[in-house]
Protein backbone atom coordinates (compact mmCIF):
# COMPACT_ATOMS: atom_id res chain seq x y z
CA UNK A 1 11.71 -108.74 -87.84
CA UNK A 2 14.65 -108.46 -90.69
CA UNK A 3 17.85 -106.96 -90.12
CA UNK A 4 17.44 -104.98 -93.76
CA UNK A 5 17.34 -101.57 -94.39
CA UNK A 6 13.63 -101.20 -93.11
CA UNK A 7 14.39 -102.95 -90.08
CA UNK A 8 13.49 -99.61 -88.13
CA UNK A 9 10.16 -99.20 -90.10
CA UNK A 10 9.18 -102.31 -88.87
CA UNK A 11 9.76 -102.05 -85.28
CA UNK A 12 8.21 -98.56 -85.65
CA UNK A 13 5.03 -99.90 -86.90
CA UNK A 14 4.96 -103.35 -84.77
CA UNK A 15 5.40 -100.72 -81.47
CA UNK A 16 2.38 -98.55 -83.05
CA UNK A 17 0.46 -102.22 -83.36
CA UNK A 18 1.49 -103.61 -80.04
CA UNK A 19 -0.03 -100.22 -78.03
CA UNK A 20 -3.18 -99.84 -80.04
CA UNK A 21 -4.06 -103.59 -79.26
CA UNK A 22 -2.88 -103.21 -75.43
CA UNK A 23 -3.08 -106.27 -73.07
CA UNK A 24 -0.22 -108.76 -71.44
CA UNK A 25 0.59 -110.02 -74.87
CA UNK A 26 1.05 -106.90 -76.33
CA UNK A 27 3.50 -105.63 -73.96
CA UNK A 28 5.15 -109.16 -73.55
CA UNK A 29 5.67 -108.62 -77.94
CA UNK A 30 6.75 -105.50 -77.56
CA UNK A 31 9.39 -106.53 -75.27
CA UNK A 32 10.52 -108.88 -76.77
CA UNK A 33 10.37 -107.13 -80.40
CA UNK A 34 11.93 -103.83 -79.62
CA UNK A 35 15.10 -102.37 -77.74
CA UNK A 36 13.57 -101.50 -74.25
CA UNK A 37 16.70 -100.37 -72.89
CA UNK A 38 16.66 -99.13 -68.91
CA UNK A 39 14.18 -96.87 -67.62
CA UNK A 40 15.08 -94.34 -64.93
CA UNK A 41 12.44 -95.28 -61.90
CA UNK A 42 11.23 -91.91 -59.76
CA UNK A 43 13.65 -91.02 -57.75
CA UNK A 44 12.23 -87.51 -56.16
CA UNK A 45 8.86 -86.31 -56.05
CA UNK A 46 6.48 -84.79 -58.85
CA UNK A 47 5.21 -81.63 -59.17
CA UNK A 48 2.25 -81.00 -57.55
CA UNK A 49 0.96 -79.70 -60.83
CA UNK A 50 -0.20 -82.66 -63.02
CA UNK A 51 0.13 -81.11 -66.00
CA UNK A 52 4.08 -79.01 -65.60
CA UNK A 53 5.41 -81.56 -68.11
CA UNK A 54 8.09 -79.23 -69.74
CA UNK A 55 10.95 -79.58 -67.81
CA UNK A 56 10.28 -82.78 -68.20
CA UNK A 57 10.19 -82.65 -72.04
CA UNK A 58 13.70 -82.99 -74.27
CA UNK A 59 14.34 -79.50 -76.43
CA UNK A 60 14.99 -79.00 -80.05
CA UNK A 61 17.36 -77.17 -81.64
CA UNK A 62 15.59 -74.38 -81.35
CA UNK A 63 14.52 -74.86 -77.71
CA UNK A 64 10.69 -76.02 -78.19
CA UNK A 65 9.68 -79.05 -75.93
CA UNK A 66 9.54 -82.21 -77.61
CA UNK A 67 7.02 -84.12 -76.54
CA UNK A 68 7.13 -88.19 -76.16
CA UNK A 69 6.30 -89.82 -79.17
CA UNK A 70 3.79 -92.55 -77.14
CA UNK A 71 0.41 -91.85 -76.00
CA UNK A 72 -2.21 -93.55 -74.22
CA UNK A 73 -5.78 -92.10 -72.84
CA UNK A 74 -7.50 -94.48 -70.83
CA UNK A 75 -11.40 -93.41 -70.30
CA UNK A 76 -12.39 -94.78 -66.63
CA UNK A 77 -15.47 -95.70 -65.44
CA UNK A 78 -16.05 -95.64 -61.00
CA UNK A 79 -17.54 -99.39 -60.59
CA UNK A 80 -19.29 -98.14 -57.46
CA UNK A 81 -22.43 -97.17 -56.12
CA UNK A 82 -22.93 -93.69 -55.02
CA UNK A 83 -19.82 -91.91 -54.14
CA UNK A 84 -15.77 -93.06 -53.61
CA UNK A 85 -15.11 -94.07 -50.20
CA UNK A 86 -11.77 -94.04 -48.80
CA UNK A 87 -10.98 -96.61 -48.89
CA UNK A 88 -11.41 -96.85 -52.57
CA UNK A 89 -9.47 -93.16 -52.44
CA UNK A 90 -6.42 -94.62 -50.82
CA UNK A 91 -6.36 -97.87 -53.81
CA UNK A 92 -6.55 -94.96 -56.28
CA UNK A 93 -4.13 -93.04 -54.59
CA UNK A 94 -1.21 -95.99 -54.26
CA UNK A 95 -1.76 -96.95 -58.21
CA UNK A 96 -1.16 -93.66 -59.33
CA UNK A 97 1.69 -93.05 -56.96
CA UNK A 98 3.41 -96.58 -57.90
CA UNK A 99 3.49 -95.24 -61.65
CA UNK A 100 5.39 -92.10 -59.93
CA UNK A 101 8.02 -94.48 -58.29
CA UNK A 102 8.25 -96.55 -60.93
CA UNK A 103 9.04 -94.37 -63.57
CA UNK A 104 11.21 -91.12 -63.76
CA UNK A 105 8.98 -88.24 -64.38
CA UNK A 106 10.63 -87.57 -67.89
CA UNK A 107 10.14 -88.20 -71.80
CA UNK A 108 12.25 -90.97 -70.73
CA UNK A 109 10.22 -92.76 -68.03
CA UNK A 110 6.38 -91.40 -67.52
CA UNK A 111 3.98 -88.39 -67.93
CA UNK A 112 0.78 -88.64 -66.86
CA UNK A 113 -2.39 -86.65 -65.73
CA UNK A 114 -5.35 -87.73 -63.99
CA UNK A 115 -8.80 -85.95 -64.82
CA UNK A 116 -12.27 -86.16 -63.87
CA UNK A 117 -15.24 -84.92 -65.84
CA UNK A 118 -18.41 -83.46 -65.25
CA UNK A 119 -20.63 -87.08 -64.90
CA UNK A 120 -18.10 -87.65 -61.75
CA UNK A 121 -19.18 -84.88 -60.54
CA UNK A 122 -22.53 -84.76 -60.88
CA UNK A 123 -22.84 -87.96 -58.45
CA UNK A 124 -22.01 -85.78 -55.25
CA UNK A 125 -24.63 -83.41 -53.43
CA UNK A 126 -22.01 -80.81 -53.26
CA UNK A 127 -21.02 -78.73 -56.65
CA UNK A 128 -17.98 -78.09 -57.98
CA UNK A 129 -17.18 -74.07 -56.82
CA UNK A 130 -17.51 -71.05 -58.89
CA UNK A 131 -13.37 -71.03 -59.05
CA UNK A 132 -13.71 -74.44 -60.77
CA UNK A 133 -16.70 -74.18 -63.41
CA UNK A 134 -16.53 -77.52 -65.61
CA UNK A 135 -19.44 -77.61 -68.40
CA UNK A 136 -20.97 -80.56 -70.31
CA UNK A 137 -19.11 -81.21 -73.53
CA UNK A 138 -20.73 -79.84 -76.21
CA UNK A 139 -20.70 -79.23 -79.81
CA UNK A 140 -19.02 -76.06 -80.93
CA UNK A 141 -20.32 -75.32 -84.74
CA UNK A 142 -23.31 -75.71 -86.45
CA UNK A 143 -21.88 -78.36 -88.59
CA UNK A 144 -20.42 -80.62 -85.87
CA UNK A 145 -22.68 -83.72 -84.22
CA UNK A 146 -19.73 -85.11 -82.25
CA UNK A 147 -20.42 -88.21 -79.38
CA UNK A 148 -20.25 -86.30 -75.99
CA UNK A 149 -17.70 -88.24 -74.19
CA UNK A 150 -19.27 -89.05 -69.91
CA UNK A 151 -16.59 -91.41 -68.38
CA UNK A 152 -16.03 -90.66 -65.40
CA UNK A 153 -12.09 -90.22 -65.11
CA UNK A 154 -9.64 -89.74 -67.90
CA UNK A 155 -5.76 -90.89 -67.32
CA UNK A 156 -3.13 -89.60 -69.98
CA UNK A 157 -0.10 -91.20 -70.47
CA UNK A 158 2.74 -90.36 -72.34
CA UNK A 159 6.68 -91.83 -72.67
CA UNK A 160 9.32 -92.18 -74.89
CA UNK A 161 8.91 -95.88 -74.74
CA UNK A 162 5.69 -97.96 -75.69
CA UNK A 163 6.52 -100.27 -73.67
CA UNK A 164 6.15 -98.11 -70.66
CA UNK A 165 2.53 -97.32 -71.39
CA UNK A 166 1.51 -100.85 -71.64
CA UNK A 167 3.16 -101.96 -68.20
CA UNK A 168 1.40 -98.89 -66.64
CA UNK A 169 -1.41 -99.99 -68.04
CA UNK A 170 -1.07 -103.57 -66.85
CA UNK A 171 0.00 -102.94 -63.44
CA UNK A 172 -3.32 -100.45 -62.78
CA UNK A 173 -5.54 -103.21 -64.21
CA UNK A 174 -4.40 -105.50 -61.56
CA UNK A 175 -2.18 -107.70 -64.19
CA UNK A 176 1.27 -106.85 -63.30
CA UNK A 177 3.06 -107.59 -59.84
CA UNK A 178 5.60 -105.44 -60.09
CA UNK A 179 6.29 -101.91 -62.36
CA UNK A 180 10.14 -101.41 -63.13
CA UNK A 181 11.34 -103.13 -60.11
CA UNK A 182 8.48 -101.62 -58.26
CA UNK A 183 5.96 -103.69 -56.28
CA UNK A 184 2.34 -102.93 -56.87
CA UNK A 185 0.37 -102.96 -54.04
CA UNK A 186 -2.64 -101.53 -55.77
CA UNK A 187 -4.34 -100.92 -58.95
CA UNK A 188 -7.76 -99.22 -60.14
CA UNK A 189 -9.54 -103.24 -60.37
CA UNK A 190 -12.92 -102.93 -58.34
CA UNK A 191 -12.74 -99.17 -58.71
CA UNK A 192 -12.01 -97.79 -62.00
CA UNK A 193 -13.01 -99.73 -65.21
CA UNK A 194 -11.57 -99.11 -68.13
CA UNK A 195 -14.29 -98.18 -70.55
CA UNK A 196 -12.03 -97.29 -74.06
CA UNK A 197 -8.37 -97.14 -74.74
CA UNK A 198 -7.17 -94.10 -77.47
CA UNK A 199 -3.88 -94.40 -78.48
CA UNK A 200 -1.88 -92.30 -80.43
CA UNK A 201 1.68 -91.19 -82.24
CA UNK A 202 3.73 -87.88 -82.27
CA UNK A 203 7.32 -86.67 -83.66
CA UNK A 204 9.23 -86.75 -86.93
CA UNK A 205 8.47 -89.28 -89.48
CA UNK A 206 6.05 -91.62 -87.26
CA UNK A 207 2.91 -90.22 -89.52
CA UNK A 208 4.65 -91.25 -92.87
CA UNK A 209 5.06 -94.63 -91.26
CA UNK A 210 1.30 -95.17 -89.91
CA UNK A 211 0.17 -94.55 -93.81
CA UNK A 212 -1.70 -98.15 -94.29
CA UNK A 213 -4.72 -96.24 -92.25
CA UNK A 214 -8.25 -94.79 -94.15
CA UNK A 215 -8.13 -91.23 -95.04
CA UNK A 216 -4.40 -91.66 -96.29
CA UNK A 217 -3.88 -90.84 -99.88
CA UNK A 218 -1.68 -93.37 -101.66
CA UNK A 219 -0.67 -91.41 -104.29
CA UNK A 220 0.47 -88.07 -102.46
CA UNK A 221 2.19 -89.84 -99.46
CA UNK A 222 3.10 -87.61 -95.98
CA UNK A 223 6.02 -86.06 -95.93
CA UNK A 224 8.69 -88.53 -94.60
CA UNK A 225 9.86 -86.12 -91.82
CA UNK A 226 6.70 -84.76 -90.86
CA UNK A 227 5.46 -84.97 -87.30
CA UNK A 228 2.12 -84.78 -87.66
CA UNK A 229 -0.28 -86.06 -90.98
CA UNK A 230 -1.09 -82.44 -92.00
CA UNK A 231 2.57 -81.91 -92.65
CA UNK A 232 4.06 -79.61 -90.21
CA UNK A 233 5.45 -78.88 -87.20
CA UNK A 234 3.42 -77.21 -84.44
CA UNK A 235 3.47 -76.61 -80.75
CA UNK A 236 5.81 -73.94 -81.15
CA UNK A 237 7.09 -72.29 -77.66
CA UNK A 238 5.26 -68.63 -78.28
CA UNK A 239 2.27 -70.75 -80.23
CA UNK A 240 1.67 -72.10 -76.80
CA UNK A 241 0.09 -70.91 -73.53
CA UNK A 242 2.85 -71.18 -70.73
CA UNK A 243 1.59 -73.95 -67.91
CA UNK A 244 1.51 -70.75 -65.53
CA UNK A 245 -1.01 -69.74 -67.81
CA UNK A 246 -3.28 -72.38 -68.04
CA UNK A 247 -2.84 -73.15 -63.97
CA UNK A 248 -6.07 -72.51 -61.96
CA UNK A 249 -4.99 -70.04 -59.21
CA UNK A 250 -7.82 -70.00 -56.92
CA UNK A 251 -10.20 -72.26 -54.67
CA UNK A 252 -9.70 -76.17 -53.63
CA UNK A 253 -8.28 -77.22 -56.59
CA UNK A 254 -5.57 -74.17 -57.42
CA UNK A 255 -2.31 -75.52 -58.73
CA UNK A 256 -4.48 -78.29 -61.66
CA UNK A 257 -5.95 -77.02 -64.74
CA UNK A 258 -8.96 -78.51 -67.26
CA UNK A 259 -8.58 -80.53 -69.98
CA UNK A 260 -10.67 -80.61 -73.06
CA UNK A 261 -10.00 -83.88 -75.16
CA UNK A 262 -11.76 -83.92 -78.62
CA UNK A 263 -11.03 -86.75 -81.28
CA UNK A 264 -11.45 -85.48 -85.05
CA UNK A 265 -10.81 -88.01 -88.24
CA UNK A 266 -8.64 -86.27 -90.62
CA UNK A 267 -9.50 -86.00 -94.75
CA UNK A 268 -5.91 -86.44 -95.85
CA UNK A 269 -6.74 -87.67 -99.19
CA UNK A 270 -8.72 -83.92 -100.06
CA UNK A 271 -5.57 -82.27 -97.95
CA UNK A 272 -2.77 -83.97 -100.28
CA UNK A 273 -4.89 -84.38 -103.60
CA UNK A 274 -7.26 -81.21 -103.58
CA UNK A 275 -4.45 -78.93 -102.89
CA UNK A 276 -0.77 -78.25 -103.74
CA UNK A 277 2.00 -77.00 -101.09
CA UNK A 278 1.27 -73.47 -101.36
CA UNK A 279 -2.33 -74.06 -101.07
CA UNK A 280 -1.55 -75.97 -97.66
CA UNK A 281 0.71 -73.42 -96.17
CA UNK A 282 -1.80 -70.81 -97.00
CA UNK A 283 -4.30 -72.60 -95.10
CA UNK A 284 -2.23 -74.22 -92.18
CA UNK A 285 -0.20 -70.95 -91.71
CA UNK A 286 -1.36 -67.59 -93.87
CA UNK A 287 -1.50 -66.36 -97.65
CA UNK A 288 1.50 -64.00 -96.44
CA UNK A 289 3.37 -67.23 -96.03
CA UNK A 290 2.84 -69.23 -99.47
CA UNK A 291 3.39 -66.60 -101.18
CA UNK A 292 6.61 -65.54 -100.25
CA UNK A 293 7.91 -68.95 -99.42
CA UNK A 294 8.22 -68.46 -95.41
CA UNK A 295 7.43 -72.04 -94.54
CA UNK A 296 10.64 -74.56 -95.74
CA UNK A 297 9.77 -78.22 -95.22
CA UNK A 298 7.62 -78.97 -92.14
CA UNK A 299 8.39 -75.47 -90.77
CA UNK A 300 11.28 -75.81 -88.47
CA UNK A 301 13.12 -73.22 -89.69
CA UNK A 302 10.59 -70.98 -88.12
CA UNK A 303 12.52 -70.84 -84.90
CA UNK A 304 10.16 -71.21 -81.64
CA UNK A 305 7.02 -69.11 -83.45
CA UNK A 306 5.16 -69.51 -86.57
CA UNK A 307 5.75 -66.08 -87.48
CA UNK A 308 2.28 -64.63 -87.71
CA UNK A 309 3.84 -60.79 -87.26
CA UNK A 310 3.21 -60.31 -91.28
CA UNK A 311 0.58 -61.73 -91.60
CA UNK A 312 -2.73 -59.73 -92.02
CA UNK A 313 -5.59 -59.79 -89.51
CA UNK A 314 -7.81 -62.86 -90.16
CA UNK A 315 -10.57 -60.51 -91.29
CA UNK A 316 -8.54 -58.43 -93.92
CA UNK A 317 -6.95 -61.63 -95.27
CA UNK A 318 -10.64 -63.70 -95.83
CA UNK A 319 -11.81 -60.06 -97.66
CA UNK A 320 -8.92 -59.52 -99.95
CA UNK A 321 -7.44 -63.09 -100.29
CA UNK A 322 -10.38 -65.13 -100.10
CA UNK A 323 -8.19 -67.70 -97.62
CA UNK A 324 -7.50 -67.19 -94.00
CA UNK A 325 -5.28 -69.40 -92.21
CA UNK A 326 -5.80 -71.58 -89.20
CA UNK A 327 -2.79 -69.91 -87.30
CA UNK A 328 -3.71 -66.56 -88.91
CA UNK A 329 -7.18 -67.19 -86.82
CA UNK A 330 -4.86 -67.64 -83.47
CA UNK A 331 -3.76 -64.38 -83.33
CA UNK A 332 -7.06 -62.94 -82.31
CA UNK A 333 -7.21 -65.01 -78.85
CA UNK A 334 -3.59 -64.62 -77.78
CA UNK A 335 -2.65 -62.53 -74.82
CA UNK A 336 0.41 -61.36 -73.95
CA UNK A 337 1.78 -62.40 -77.55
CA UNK A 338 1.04 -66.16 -76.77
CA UNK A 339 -2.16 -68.15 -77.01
CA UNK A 340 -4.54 -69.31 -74.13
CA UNK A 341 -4.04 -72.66 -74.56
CA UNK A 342 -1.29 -75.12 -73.38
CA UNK A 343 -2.00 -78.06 -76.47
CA UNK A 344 -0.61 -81.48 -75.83
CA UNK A 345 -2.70 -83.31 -79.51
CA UNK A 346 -1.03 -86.49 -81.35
CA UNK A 347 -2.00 -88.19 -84.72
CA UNK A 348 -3.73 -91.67 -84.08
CA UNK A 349 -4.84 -94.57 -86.24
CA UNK A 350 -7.79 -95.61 -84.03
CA UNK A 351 -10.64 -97.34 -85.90
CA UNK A 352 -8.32 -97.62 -88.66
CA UNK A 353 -8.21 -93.92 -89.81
CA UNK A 354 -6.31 -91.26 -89.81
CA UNK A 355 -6.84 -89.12 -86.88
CA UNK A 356 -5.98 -86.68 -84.24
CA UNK A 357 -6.53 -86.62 -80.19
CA UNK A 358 -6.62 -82.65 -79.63
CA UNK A 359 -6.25 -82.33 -75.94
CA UNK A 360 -5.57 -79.31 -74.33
CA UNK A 361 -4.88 -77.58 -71.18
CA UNK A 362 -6.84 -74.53 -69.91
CA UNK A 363 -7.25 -72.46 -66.81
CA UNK A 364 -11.06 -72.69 -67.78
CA UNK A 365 -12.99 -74.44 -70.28
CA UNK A 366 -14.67 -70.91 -71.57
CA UNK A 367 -10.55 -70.41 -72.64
CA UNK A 368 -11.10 -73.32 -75.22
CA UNK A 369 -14.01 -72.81 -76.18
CA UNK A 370 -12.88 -69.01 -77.38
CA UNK A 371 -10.08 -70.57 -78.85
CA UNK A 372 -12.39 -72.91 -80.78
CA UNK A 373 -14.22 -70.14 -82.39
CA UNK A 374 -11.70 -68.12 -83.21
CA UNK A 375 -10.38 -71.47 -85.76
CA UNK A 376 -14.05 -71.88 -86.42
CA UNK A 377 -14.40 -68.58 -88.14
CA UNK A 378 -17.84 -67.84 -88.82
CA UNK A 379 -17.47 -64.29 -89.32
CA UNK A 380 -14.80 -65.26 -91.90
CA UNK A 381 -16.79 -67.92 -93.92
CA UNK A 382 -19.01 -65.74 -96.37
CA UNK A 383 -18.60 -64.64 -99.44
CA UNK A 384 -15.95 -62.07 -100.36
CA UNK A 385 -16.58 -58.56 -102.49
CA UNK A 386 -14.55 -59.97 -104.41
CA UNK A 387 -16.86 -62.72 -105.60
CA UNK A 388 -14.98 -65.64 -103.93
CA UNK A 389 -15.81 -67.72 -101.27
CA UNK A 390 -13.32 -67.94 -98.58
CA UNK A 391 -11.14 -71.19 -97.87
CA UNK A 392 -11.39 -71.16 -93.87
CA UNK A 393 -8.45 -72.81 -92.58
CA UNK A 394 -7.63 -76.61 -92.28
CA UNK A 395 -11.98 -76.78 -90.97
CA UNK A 396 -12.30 -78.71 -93.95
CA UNK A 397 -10.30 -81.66 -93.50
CA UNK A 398 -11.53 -82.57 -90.22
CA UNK A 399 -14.85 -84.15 -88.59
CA UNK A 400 -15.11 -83.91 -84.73
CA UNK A 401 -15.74 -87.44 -83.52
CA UNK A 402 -15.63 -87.03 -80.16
CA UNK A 403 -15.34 -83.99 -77.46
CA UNK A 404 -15.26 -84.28 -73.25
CA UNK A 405 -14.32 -81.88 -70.47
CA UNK A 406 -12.34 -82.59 -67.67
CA UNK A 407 -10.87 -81.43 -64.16
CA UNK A 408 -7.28 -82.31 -63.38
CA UNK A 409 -6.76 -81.27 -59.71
CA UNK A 410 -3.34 -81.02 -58.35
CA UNK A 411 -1.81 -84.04 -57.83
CA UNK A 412 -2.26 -84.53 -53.92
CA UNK A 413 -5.95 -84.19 -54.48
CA UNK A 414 -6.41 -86.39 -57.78
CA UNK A 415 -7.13 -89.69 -56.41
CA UNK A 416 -11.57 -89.30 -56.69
CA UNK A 417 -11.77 -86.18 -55.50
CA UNK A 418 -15.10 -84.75 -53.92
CA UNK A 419 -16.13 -81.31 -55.42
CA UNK A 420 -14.53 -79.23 -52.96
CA UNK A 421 -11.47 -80.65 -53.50
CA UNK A 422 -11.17 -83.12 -50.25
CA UNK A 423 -8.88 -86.20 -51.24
């Protein structure tokens, strides 16, 4: 690696390489390429929620969360025959709690949540309770013909350091004896198989450095600061559902949540070449906003909201503007002033393209899904009287790859749970 100028770059890009690849080399590379620095091990318990990650989270200047710029999903297959037993319970149960003691629960050490999808489900007699509906994955527009994802457990992992992901991932695979001066005692071999790795990238200038992927445009680069490969900032504080929100309050499993995870390939070549700046902030944000120059640079000078109170209803704007924007189409399925939604995406470079891993957080899947048409915008899509056809949103620019549903319980109950929540 060179000492020169782009000596950053590099590491940047080698970390990107060494987590996509995963595996005892990879992290042994990493360590040895990169400035690991000390981790902070656990040293009090986690919240029982899985998913109350924002205390947890560093703040901008502005006071949004930040969130870690790592990710890992690893999709789980159950090895076994029929249903857990507890013995397999308890294995699950010690691996997950060893990443807890391990690592601080922080940007700076680990984040993590557990989930379990319908397919697990389905192999008990017992359902899942009325409190706790979780449906197939499905597609969600006419035009979409996404792979419906069935594994049977889905593990998120997040950090500030690469690194960290990787020895998590080692030490639950049975490959690493000890976790940050942690023994393991226990991993998910002879349980849990891991049937795909997704990895992925978030925060400031990490999508202008993963720009050797397909779907990038070479001669209309990313912005160099941006944190995301459409260009701007998001996950504004009042653009997101609170975790209280999103928290199931009733039945066996109050206290978790459901997950949606969809994975959509991104057309950043039509994004940056098709259209100019004001064309993308009328379609990321609202017409209001291009035209009068609201959105400077990625958009952090919008404070903690992305200042939808001008703009006009989605409806009115797609009749008498011919463009609606995506965050324009948010307004309709907030409550409260804030959406539905707790979203917790990041830009990947799996298969070699450009990408993005939407997951989200909801108190039910139906929440989603309502969210999901409200961007999809049918109603908006037609022709306008004034003989133009309206530009929908950022729709354009991305294909849904992949889309799966998930339970996260709470986390005393999210080692194989049964249906009614027993642990």
């Amino acid at each position: 690696m060179s000492d020169g100028p782009n000596r950053g770059i590099d590491r940047r890009a080698f970390v990107k390489s060494a987590l996509a690849i995963g595996g005892a080399s990879a992290l042994s590379a990493c360590l040895n390429r990169t400035d690991s620095g000390d981790v902070p091990t656990g040293s009090e318990s986690p919240p029982e929620r899985q998913h109350a990650w924002n205390d947890a989270l560093a703040r901008d200047d502005h006071g949004n969360a930040v969130e870690p710029p790592h990710r890992l999903l690893l999709l789980l297959d159950y090895e076994g025959n029929g249903t857990p037993t507890v013995g397999e319970r308890e294995a699950v149960a010690t691996a997950l709690s060893t990443l807890d003691r391990a690592y601080a629960w922080s940007h700076d050490g680990l984040l993590s949540t557990m989930a379990y999808s319908p397919a697990y489900f389905a192999r008990f007699d017992a359902s899942l309770p009325e409190s706790t509906p979780l449906p197939d994955p499905r597609a969600l527009a006419s035009f979409e013909d996404p792979t419906l994802d069935t594994p049977d457990a889905l593990l998120y992992l997040a950090s500030d350091h690469a690194h960290v992901l990787l020895a998590a991932e080692q030490a639950l695979t049975g490959e690493k004896d000890t976790l940050n001066g942690v023994d393991v005692t226990a991993g998910f071999n002879g349980v849990l198989d891991v049937a795909q790795r997704r990895t992925g990238f978030k925060g400031d200038g990490l999508p202008a450095e993963h720009q050797d992927a397909n779907g990038v445009p070479t001669s209309e680069p990313v912005p160099e600061d941006a944190p995301l490969y459409m260009g701007f900032k998001s996950g504004f504080t009042k653009t997101q559902a609170t975790e209280e929100r999103v928290t199931i309050r009733n039945g066996p499993f109050a206290g978790g949540t459901t997950q949606h995870a969809s994975y959509m390939r991104l057309n950043l070549e039509q994004w940056y070449e098709q259209d100019d700046r004001e064309a993308r902030v009328g379609k990321m944000f609202c017409p209001y906003h291009a035209e009068n120059d609201i959105v400077e640079g990625t958009g952090d000078n919008l404070g903690t909201d992305a200042a939808m109170s001008k703009a006009k209803p989605a409806a009115q704007a797609a009749s008498e503007d011919g463009v609606v924007g995506h965050n324009q189409k948010m307004v309709d399925v907030r409550e409260d002033g804030r959406p539905i939604i707790l979203r917790r995406d990041f830009d990947s470079t799996d298969g070699d393209h450009a990408g993005l891993h939407f997951v989200s957080f909801q108190r039910a899947i139906d929440d989603f899904v309502a969210t999901r048409d409200a961007m999809t915008g049918d109603e908006l899509a037609g022709d306008t009287p004034v003989g133009r056809r309206t530009n929908n949103g950022i729709l354009q620019y991305m294909d849904i790859a992949n889309r799966g549903n998930y339970l996260v319980p709470p986390r005393s109950k999210r080692a194989l749970p049964t249906p009614r929540g027993d642990a």
